[in-house]
PDB file of N, CA and C in Angstrom:
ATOM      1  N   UNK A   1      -0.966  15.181   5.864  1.00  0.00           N
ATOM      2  CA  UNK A   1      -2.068  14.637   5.124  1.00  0.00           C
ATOM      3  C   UNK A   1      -3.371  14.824   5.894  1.00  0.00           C
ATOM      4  N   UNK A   2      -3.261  14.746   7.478  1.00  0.00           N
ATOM      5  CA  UNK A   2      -4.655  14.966   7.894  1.00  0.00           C
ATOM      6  C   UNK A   2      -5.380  16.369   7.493  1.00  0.00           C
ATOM      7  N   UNK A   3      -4.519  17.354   7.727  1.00  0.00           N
ATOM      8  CA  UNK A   3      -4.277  18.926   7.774  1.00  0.00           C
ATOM      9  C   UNK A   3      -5.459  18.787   6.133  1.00  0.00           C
ATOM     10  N   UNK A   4      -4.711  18.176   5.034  1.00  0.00           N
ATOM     11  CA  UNK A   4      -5.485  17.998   3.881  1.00  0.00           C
ATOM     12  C   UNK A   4      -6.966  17.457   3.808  1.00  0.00           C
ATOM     13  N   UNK A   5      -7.256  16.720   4.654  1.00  0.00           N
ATOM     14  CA  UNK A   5      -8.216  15.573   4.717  1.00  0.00           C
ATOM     15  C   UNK A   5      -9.034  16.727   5.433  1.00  0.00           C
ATOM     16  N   UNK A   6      -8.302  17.375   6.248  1.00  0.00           N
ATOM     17  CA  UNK A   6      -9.389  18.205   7.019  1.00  0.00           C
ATOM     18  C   UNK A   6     -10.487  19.126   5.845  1.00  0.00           C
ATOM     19  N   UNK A   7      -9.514  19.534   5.359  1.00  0.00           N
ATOM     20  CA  UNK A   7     -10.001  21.084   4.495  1.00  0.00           C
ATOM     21  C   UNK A   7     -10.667  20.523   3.063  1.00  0.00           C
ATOM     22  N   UNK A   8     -10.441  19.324   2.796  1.00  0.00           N
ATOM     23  CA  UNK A   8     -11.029  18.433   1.202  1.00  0.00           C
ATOM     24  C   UNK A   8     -11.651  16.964   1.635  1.00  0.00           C
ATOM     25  N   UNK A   9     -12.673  17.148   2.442  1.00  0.00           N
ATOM     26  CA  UNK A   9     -12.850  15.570   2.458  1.00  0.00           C
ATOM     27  C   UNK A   9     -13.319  14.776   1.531  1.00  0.00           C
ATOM     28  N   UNK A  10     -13.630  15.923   0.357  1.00  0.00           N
ATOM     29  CA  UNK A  10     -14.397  15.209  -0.660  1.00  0.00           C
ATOM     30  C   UNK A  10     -12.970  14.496  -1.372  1.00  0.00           C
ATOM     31  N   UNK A  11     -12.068  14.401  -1.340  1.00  0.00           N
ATOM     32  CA  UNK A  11     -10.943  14.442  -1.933  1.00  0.00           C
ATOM     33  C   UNK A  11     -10.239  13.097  -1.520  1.00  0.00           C
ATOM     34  N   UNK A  12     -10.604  11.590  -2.317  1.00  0.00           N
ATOM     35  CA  UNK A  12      -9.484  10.640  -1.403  1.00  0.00           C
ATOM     36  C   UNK A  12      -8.268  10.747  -1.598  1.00  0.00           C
ATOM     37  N   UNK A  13      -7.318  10.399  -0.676  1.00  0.00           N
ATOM     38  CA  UNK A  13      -6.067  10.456  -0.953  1.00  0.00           C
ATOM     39  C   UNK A  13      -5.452   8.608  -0.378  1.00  0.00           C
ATOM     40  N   UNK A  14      -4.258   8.344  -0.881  1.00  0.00           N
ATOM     41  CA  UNK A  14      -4.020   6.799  -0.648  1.00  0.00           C
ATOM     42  C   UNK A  14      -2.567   7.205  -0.233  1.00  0.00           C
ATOM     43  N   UNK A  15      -2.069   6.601   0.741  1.00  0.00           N
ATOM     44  CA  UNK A  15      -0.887   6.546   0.998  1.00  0.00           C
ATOM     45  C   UNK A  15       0.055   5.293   1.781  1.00  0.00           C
ATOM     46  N   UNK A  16       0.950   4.952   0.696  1.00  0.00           N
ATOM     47  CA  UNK A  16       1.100   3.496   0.569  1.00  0.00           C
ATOM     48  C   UNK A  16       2.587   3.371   0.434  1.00  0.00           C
ATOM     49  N   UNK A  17       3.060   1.699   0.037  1.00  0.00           N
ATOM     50  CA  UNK A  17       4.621   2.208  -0.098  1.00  0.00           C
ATOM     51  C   UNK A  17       4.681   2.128  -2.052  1.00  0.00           C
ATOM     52  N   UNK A  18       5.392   3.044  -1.974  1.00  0.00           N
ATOM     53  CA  UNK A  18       5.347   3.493  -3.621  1.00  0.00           C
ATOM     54  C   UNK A  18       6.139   2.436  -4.506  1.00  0.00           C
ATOM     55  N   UNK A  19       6.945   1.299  -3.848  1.00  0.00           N
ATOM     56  CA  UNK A  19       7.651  -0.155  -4.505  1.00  0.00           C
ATOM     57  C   UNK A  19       6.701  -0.825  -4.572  1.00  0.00           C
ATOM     58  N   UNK A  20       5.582  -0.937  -4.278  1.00  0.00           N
ATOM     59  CA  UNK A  20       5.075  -2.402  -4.913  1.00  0.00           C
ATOM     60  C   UNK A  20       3.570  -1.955  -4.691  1.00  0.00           C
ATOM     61  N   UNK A  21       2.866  -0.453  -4.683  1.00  0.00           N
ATOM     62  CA  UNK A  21       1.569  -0.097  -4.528  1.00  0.00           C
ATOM     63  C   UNK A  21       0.902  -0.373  -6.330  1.00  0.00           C
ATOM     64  N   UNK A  22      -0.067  -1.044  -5.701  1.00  0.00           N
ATOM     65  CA  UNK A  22      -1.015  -1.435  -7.724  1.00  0.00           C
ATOM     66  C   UNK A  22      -2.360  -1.685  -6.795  1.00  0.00           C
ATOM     67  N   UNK A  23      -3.543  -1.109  -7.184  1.00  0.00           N
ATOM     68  CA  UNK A  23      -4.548  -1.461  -6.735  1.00  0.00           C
ATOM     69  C   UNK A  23      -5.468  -2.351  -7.648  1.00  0.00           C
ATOM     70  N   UNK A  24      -5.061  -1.987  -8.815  1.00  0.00           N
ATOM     71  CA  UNK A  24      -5.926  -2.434 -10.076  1.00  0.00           C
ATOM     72  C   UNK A  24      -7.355  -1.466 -10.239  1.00  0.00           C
ATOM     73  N   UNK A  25      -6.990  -0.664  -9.641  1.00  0.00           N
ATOM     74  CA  UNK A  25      -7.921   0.619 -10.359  1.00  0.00           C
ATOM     75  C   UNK A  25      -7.216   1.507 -11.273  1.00  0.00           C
ATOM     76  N   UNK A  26      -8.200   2.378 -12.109  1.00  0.00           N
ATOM     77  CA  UNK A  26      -7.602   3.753 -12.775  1.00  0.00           C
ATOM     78  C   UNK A  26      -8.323   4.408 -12.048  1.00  0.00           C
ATOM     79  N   UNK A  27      -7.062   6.042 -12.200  1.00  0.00           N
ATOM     80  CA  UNK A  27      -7.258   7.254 -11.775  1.00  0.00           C
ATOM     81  C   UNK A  27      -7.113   8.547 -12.674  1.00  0.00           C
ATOM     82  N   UNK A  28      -7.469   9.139 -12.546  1.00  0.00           N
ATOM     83  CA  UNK A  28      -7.364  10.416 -13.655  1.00  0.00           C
ATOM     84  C   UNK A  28      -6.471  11.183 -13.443  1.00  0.00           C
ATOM     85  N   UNK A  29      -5.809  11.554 -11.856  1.00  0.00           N
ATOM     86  CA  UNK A  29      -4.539  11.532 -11.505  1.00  0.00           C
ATOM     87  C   UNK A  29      -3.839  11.237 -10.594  1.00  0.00           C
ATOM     88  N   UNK A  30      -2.614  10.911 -10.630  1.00  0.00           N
ATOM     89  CA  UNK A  30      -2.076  10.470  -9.301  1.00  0.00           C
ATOM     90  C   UNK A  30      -0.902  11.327  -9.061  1.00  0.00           C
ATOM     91  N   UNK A  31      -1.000  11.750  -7.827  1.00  0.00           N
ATOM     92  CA  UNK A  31       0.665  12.752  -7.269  1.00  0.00           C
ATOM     93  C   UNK A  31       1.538  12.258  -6.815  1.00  0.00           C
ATOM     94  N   UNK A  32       2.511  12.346  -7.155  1.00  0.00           N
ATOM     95  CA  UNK A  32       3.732  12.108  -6.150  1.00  0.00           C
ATOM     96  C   UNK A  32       4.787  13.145  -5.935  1.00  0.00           C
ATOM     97  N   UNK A  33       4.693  13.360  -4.527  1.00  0.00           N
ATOM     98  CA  UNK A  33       5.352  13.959  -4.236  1.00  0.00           C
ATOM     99  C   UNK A  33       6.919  14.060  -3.063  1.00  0.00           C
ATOM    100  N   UNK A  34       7.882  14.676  -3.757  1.00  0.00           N
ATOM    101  CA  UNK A  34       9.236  14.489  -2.538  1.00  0.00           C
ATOM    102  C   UNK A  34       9.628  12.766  -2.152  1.00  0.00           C
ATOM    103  N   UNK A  35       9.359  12.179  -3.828  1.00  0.00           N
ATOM    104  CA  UNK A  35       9.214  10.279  -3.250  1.00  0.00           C
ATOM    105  C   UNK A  35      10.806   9.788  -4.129  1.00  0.00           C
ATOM    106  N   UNK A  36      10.467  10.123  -5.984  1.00  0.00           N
ATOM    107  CA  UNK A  36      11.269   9.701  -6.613  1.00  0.00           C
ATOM    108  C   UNK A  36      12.648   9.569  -5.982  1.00  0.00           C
ATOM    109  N   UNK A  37      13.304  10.911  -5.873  1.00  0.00           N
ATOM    110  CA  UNK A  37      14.847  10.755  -4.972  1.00  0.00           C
ATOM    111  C   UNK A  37      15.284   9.944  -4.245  1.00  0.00           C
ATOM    112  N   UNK A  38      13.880   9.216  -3.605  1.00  0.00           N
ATOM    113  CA  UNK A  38      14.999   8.813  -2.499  1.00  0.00           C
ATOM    114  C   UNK A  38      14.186   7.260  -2.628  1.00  0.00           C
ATOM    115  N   UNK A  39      14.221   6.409  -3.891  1.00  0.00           N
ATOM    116  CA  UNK A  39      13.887   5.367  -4.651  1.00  0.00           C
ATOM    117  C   UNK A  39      15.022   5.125  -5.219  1.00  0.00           C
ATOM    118  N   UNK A  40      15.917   3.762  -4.903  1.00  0.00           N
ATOM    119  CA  UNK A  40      16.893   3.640  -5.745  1.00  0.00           C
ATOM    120  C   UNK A  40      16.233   3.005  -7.243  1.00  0.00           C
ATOM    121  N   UNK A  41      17.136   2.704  -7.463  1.00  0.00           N
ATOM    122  CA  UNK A  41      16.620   2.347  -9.392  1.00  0.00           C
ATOM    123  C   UNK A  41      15.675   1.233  -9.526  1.00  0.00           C
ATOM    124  N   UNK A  42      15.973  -0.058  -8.866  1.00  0.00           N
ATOM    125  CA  UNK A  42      14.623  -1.163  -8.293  1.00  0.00           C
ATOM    126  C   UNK A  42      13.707  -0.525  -8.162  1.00  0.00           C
ATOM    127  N   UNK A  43      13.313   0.301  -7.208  1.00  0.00           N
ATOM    128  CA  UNK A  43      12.012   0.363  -6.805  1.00  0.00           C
ATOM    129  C   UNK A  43      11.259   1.584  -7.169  1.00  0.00           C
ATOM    130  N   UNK A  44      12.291   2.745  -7.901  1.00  0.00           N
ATOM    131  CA  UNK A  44      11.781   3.513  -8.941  1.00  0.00           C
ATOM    132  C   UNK A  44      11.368   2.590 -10.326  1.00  0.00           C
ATOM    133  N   UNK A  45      11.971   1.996 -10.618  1.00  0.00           N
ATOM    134  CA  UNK A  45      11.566   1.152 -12.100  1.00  0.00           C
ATOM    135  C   UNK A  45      10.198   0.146 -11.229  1.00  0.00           C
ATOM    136  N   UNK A  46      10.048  -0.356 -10.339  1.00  0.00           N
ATOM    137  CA  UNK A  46       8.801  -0.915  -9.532  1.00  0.00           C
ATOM    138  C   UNK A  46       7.322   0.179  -9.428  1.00  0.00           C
ATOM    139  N   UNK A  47       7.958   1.418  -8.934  1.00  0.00           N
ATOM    140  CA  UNK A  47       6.927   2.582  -9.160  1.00  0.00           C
ATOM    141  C   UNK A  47       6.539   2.899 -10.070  1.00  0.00           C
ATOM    142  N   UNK A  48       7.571   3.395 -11.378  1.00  0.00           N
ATOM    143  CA  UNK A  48       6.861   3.775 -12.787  1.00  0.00           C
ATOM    144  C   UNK A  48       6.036   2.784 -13.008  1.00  0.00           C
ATOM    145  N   UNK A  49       5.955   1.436 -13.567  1.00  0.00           N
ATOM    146  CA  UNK A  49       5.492   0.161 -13.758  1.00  0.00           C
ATOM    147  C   UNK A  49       4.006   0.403 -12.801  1.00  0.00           C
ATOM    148  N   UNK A  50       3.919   0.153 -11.387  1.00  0.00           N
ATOM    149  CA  UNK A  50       2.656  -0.167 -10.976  1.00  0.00           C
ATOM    150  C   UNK A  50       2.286   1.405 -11.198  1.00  0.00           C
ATOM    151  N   UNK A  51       2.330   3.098 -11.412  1.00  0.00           N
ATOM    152  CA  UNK A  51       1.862   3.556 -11.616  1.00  0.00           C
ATOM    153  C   UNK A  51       1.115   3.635 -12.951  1.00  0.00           C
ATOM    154  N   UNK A  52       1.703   3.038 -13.840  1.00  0.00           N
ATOM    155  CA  UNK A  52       1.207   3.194 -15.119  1.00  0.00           C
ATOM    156  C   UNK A  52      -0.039   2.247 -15.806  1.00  0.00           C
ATOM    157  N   UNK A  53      -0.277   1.037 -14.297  1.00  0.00           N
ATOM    158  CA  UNK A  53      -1.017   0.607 -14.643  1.00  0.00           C
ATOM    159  C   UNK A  53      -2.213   1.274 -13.684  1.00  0.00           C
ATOM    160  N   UNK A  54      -2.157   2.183 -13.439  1.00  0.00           N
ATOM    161  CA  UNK A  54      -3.180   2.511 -12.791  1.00  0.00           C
ATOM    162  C   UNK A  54      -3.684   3.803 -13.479  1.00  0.00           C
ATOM    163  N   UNK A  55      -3.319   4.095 -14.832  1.00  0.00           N
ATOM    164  CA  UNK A  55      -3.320   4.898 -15.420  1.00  0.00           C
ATOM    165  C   UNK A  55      -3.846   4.789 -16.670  1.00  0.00           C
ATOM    166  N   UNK A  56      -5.150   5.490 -17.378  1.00  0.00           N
ATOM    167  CA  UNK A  56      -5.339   5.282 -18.600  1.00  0.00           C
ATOM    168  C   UNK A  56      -5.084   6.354 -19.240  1.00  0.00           C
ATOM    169  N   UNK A  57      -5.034   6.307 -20.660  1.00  0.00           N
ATOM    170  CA  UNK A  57      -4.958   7.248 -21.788  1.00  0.00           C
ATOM    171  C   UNK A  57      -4.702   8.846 -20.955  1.00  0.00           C
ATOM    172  N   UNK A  58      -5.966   9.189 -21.155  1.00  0.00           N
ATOM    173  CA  UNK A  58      -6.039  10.365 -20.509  1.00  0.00           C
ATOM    174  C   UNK A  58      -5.948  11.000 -19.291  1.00  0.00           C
ATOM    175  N   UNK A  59      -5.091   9.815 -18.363  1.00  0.00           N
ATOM    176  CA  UNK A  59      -4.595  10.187 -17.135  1.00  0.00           C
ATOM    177  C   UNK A  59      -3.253  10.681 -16.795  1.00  0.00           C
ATOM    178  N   UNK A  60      -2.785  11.439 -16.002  1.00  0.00           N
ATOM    179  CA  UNK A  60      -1.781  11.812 -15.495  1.00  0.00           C
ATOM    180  C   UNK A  60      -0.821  11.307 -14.270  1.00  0.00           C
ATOM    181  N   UNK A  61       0.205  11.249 -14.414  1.00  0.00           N
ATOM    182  CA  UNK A  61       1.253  11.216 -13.534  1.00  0.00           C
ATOM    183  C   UNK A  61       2.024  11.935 -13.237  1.00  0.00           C
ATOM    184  N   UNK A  62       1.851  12.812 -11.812  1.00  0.00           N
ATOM    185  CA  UNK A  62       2.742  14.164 -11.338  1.00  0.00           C
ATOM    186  C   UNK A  62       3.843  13.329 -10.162  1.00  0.00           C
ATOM    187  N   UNK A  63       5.023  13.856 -10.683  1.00  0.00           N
ATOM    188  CA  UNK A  63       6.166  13.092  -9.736  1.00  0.00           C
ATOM    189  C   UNK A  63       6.916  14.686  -9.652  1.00  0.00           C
ATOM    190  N   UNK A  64       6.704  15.233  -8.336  1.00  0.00           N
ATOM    191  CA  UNK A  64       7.150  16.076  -8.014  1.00  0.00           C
ATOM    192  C   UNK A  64       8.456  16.455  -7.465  1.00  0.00           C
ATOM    193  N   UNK A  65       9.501  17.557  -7.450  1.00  0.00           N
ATOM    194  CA  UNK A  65      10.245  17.269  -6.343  1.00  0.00           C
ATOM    195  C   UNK A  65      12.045  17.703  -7.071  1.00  0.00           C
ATOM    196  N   UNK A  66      12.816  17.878  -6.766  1.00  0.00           N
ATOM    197  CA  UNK A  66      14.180  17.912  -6.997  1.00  0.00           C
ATOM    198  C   UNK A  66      15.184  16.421  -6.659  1.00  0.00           C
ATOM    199  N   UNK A  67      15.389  15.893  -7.382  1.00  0.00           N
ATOM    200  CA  UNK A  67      16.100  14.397  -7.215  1.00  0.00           C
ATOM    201  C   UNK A  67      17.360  14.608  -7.025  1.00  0.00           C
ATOM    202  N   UNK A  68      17.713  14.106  -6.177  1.00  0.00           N
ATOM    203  CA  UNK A  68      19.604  14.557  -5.669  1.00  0.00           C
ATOM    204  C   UNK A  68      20.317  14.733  -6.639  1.00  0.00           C
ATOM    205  N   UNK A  69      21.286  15.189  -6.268  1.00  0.00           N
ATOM    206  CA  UNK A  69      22.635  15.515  -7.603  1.00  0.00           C
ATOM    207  C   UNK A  69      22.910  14.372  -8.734  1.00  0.00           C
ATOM    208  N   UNK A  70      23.056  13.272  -7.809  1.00  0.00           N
ATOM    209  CA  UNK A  70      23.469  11.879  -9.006  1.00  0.00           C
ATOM    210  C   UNK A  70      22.105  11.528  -9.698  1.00  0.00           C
ATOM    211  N   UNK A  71      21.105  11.701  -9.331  1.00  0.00           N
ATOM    212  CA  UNK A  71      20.133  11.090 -10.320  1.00  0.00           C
ATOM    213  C   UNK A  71      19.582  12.505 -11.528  1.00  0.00           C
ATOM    214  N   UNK A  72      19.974  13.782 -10.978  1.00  0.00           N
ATOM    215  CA  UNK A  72      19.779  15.310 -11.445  1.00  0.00           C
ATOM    216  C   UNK A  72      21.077  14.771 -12.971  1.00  0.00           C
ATOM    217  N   UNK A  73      22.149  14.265 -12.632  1.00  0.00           N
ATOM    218  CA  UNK A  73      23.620  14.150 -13.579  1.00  0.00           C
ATOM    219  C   UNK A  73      22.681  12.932 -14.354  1.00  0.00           C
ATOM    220  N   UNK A  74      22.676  12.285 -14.252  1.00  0.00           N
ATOM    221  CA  UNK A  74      21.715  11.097 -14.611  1.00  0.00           C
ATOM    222  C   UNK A  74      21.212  11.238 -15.798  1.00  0.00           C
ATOM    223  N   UNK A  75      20.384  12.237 -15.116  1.00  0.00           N
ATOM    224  CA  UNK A  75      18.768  12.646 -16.211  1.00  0.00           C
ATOM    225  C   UNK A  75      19.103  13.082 -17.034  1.00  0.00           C
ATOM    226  N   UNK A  76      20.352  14.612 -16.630  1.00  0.00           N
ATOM    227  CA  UNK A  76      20.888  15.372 -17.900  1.00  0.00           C
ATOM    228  C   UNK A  76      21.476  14.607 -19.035  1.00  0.00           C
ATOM    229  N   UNK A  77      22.493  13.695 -18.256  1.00  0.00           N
ATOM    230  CA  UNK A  77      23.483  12.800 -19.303  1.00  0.00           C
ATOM    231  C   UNK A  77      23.040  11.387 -19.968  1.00  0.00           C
ATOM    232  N   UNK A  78      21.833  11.162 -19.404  1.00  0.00           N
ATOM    233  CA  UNK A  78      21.275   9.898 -19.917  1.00  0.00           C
ATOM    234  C   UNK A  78      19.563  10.053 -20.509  1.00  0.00           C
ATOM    235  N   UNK A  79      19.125  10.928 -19.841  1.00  0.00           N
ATOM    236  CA  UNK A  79      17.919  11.284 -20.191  1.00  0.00           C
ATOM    237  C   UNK A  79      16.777  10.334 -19.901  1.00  0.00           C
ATOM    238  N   UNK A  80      17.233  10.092 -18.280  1.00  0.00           N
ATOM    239  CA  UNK A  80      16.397   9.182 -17.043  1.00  0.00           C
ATOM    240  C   UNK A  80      17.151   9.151 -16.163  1.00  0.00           C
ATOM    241  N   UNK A  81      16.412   8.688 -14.878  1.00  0.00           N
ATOM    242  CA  UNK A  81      16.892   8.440 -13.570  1.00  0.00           C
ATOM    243  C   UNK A  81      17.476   7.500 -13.565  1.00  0.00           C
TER     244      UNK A  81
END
């Protein structure tokens, strides 16, 4: 993240714990990245929730990343984590 900060300072970035982060701001987008997987179901269902309130209409939520095998079987067979 510094490496980033170096080359975009115009650019804030927040890095927090993703179970119980809510600032009570909106953003136009927020990333996540290499996080979901390794969130059991608590504190993934804690993340969607405070991300979405930090989110209006026309904002985005990028959750990046390959989620291990059981939550990959999951998604296919249930159609969620």
């Amino acid at each position: 993240m510094n490496i980033f900060r170096k080359r975009k300072p115009e650019v804030q970035l927040f890095e927090a714990d993703a179970s119980i982060y809510s600032d009570g701001n909106t953003y136009d987008i927020i990333f996540s990245n290499q996080l979901v997987q390794y969130l059991d179901e608590s504190n993934l269902t804690n993340f969607l929730k405070n991300m979405s309130t930090m989110l209006d209409a026309e904002s985005r939520l990028i959750c990046c990343g390959i989620p291990n095998i059981n939550r990959r079987f999951k998604y296919q067979t249930q159609g969620s984590f």
